[in-house]
Protein backbone atom coordinates (compact mmCIF):
# COMPACT_ATOMS: atom_id res chain seq x y z
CA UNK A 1 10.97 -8.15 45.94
CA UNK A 2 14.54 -7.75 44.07
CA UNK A 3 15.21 -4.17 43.03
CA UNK A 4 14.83 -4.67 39.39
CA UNK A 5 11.43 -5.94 40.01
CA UNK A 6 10.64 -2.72 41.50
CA UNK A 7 11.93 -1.16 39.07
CA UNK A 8 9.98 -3.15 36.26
CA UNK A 9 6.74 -2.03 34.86
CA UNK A 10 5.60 -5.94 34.83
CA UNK A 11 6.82 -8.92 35.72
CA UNK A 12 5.55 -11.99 34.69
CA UNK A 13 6.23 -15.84 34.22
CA UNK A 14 4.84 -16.91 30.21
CA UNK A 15 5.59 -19.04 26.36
CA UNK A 16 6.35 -16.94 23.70
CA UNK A 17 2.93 -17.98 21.35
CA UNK A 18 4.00 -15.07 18.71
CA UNK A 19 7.23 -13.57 17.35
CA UNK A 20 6.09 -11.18 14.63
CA UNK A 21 9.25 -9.11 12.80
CA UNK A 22 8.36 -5.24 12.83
CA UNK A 23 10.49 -2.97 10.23
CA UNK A 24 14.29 -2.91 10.96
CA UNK A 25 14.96 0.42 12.96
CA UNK A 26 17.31 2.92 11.39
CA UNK A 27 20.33 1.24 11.77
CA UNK A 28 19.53 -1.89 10.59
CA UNK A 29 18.34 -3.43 14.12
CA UNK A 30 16.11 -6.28 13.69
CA UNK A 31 12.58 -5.34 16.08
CA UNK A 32 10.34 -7.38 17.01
CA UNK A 33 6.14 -7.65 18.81
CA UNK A 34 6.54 -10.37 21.28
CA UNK A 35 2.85 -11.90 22.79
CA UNK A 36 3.15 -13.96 25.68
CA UNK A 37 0.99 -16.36 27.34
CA UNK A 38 1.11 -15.59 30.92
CA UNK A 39 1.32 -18.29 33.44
CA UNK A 40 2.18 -15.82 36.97
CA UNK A 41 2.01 -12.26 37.71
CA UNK A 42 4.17 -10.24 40.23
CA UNK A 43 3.68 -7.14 39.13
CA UNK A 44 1.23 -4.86 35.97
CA UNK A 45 -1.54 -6.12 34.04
CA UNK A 46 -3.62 -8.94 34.94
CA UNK A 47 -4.13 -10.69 31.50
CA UNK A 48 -3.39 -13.98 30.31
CA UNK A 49 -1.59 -12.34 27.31
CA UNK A 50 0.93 -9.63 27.25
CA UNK A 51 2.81 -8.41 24.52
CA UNK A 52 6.60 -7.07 24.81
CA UNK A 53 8.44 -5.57 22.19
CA UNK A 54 12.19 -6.79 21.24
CA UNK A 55 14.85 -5.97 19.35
CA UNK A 56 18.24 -8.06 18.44
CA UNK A 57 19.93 -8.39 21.40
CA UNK A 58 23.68 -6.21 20.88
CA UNK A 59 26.24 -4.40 23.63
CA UNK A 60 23.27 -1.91 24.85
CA UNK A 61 21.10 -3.83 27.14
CA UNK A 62 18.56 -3.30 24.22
CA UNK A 63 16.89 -6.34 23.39
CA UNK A 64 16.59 -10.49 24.64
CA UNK A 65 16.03 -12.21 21.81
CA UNK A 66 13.12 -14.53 22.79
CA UNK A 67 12.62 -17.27 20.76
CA UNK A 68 8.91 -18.50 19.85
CA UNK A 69 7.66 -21.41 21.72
CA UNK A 70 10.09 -20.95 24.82
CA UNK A 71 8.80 -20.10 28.44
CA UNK A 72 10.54 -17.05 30.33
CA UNK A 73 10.63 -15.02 33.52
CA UNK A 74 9.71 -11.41 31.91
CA UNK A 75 10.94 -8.26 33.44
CA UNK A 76 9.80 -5.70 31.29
CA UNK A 77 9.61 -1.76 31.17
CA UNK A 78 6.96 0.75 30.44
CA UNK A 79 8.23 3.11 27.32
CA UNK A 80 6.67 5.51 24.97
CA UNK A 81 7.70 6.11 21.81
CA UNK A 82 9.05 9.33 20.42
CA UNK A 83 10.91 11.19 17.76
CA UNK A 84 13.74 10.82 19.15
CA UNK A 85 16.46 12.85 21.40
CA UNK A 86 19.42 14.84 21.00
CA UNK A 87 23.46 14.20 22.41
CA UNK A 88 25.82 16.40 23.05
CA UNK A 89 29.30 14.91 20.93
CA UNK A 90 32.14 16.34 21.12
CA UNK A 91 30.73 19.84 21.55
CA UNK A 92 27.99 19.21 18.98
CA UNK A 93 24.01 18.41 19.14
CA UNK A 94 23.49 15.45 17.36
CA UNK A 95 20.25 13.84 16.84
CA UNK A 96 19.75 10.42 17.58
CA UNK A 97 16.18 8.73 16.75
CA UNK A 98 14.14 6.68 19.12
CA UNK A 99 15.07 3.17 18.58
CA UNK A 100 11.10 2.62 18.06
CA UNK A 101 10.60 5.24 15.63
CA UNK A 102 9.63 3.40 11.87
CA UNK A 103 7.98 0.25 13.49
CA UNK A 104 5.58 2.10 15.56
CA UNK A 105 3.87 5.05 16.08
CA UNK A 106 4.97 8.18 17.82
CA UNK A 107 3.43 8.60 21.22
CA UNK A 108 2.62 4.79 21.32
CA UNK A 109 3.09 3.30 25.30
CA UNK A 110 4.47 0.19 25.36
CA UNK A 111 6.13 -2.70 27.19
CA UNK A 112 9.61 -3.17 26.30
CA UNK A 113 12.53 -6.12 27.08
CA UNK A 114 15.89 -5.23 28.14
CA UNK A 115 18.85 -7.74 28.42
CA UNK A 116 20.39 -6.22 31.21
CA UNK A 117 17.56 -7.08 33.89
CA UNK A 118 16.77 -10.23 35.58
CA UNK A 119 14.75 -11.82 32.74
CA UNK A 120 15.74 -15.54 32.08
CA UNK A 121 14.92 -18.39 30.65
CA UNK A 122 12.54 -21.10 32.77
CA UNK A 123 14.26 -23.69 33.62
CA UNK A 124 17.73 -22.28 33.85
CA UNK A 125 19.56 -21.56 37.23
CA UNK A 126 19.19 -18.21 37.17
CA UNK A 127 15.71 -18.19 36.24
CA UNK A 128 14.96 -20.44 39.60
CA UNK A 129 16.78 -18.47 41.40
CA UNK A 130 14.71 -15.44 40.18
CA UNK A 131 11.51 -16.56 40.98
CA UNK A 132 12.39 -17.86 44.73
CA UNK A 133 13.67 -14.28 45.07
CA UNK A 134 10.01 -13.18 43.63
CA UNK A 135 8.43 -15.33 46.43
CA UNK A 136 4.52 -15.96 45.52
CA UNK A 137 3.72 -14.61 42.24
CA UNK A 138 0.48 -11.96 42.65
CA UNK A 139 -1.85 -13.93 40.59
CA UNK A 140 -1.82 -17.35 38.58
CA UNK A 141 -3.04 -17.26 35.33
CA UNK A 142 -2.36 -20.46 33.99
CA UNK A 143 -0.01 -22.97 35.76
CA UNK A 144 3.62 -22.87 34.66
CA UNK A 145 3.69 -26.68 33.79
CA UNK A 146 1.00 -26.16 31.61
CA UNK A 147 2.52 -23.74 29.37
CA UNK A 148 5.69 -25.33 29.57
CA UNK A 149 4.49 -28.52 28.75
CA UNK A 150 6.26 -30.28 31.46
């Protein structure tokens, strides 16, 4: 298994059935609840729905962007939501809120997306290439042509 599956909470193969908008964090950052219909399993929950939470995709690995109705390889990341945290800048504590905090509640455990992890597309190059580097997924919930319609 690739390294950034191990270091994944789940990994998953699944079609975007709902992109619901949550309230735009702090600075303006659209967020969003992501449920997935699950087709294959490598790694968490066995369910034929998972939901993910985005954001806008930007320079900070923060978000993918999923669009509704698409199929994707899923590496996501278990995260819990807090206040926030505080930085050291130049010399100074500055507080910087969780990038959760407003759309959810505190304390709430979660999956999250990233775009700086192996998550792709199906159908794409690196996608394929992701999921012969998975080898045989854990569990099939529902058979990737059949969410993918092809």
């Amino acid at each position: 298994m690739p390294e950034a599956a191990r270091q994944a909470s789940a990994v998953f193969t699944g079609k975007v059935v709902e992109r619901r908008e949550l309230a735009p964090s702090e600075f303006g950052r659209r967020r969003y609840q992501i449920r997935f219909s699950v087709a294959e399993i490598w790694k968490g929950a066995d369910s034929k729905e998972l939901t993910v939470y985005d954001q806008n995709p930007a320079g900070d690995c923060g978000g993918w962007g999923f669009e509704l109705g698409k199929d994707y390889v899923v590496f996501a990341r278990s995260y819990k939501v807090t206040k926030g945290f505080t930085i050291r800048v130049e010399g100074r504590d500055v507080e910087w809120p969780d990038r959760w905090k407003g759309a959810l509640p505190i304390g709430r455990q979660m999956l999250i997306s990233e775009q700086c992890t192996r998550t792709a597309g199906l159908g794409t190059g690196a996608a394929n290439q992701t999921i012969q580097l998975l080898g045989k997924a854990r569990r099939t919930v529902t058979r990737r042509q059949d969410i993918s319609g092809r």
